[in-house]
Protein backbone atom coordinates (compact mmCIF):
# COMPACT_ATOMS: atom_id res chain seq x y z
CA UNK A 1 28.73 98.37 -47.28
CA UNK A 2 25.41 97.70 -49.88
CA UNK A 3 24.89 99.90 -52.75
CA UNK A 4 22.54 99.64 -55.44
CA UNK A 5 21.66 101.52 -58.52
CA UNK A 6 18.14 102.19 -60.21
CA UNK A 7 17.16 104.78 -62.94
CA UNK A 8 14.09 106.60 -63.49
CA UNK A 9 12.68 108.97 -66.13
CA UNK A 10 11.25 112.13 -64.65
CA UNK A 11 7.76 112.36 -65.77
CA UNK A 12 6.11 115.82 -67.02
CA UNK A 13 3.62 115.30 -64.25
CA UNK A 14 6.51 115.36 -61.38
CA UNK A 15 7.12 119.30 -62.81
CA UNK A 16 6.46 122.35 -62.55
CA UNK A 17 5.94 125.34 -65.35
CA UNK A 18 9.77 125.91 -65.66
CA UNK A 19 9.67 121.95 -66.02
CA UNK A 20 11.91 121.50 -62.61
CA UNK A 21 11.14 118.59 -60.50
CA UNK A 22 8.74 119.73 -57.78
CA UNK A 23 10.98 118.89 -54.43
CA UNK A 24 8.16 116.87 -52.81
CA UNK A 25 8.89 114.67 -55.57
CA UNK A 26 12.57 113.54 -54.80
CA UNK A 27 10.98 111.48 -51.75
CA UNK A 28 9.16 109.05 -54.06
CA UNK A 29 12.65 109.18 -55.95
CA UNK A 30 14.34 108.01 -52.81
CA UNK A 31 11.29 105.42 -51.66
CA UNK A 32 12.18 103.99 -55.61
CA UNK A 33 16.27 103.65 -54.74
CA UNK A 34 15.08 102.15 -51.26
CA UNK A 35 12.59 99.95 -52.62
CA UNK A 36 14.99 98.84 -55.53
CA UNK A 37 17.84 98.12 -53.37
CA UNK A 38 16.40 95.78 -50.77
CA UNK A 39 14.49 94.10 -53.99
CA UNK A 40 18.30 93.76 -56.42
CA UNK A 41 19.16 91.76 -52.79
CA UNK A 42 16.49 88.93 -53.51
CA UNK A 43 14.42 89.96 -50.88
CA UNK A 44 11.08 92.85 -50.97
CA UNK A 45 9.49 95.22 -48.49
CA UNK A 46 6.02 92.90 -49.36
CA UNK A 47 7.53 89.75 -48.62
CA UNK A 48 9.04 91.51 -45.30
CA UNK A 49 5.20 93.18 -44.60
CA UNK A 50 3.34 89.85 -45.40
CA UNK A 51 5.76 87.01 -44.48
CA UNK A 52 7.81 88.35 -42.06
CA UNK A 53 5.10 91.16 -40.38
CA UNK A 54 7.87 93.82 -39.89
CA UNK A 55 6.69 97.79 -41.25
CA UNK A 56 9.61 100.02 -42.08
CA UNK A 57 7.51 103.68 -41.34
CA UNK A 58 10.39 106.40 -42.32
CA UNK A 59 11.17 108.60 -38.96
CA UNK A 60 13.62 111.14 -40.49
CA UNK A 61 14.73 112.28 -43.65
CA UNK A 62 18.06 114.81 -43.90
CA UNK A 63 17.92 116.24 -47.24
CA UNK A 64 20.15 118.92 -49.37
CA UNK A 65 18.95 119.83 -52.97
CA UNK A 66 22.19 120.49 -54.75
CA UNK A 67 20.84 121.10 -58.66
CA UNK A 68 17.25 120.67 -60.25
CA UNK A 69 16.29 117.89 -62.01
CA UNK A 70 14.22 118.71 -65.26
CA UNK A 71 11.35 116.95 -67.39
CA UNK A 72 12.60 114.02 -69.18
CA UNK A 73 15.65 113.79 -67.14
CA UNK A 74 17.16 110.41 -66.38
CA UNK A 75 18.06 109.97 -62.90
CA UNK A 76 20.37 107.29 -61.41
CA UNK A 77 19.50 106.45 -57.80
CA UNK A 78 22.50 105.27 -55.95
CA UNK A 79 21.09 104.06 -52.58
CA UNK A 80 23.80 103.24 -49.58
CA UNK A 81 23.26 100.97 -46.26
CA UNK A 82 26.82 102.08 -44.90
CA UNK A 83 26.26 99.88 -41.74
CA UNK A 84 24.91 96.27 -40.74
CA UNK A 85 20.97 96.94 -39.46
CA UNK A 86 21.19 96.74 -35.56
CA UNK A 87 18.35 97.06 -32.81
CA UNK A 88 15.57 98.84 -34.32
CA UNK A 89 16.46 100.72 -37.33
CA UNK A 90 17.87 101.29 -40.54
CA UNK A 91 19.56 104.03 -42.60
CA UNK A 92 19.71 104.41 -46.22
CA UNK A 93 21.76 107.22 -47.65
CA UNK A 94 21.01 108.31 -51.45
CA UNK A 95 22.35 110.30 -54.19
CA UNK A 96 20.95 111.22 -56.93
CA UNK A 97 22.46 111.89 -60.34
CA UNK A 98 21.39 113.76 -63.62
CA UNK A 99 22.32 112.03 -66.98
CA UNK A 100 25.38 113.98 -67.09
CA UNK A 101 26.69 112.00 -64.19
CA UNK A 102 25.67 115.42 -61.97
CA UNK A 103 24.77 115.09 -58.08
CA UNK A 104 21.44 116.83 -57.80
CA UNK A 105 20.28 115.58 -54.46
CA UNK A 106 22.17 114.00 -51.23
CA UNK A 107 20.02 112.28 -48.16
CA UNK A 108 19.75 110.19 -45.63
CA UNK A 109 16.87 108.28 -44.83
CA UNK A 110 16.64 106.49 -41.22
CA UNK A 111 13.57 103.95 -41.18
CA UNK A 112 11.95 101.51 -37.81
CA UNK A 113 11.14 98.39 -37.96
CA UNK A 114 8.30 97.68 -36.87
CA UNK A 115 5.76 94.80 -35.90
CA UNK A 116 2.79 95.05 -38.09
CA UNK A 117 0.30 93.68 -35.45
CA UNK A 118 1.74 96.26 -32.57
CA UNK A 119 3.55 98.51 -34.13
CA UNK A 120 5.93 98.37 -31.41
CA UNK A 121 9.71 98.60 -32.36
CA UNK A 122 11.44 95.29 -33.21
CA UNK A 123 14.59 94.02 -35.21
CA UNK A 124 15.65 93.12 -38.33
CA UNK A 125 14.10 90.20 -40.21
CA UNK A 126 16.31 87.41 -39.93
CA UNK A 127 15.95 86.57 -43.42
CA UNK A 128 17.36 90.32 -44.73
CA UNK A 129 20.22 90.18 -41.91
CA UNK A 130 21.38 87.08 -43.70
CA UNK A 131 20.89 88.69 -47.37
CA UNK A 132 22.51 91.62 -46.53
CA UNK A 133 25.80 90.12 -44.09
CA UNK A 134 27.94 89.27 -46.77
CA UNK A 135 28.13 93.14 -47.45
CA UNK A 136 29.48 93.90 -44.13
């Protein structure tokens, strides 16, 4: 199993009047914990889109909105790969917490890969296999 942390600041922009997150919001949160996590392995989704030509276009998203986050909030991304990459796809589940250690918001993100020039379905870059095998 991979897990990786990241923190954010919610930004007054990302609220509404009452100064709760808007929920649209949480799935930039998540892209940032997905983002973060492949990068704290020493790899990145551009060097996978540029080097390796592989797109990782999210498919489904299973969400549940436990407690609001508020303006100036910090917010710890915890982002889980629970199982080795195989075939096609990839899931990352997330959890996000509040500053007072409280879980606000549970998913679970399942992502393709993809070849950028056909955008048919293909496997795992062999170079993030090998980053992220020690894990599992």
């Amino acid at each position: 199993m991979y897990q990786s942390s990241t923190q954010i600041r919610v930004r007054y922009a990302e609220t509404d009047q009452m100064g709760v997150v808007y929920y649209g919001n949480y799935m930039q949160y998540l892209e940032i914990g997905r983002v973060e996590a492949i990068r704290q392995l020493g790899f990145s989704y551009k060097t996978m889109e540029e080097k390796d030509g592989i797109l990782l276009p999210v498919i489904e998203v299973k969400i549940k909105y436990l407690r609001s986050a508020l303006y100036d909030d910090v917010l710890t991304i915890v982002t889980t790969i629970k199982e080795m990459p195989v075939a096609h796809e990839i899931i990352f589940y997330s959890e996000i917490f509040n500053e007072k250690n409280k879980l606000l918001t549970i998913a679970e993100i399942r992502l393709y890969f993809l070849d950028k020039m056909t955008h048919k379905k293909t496997t795992i870059p062999q170079r993030l296999a090998e980053k992220l095998k020690p894990y599992f």
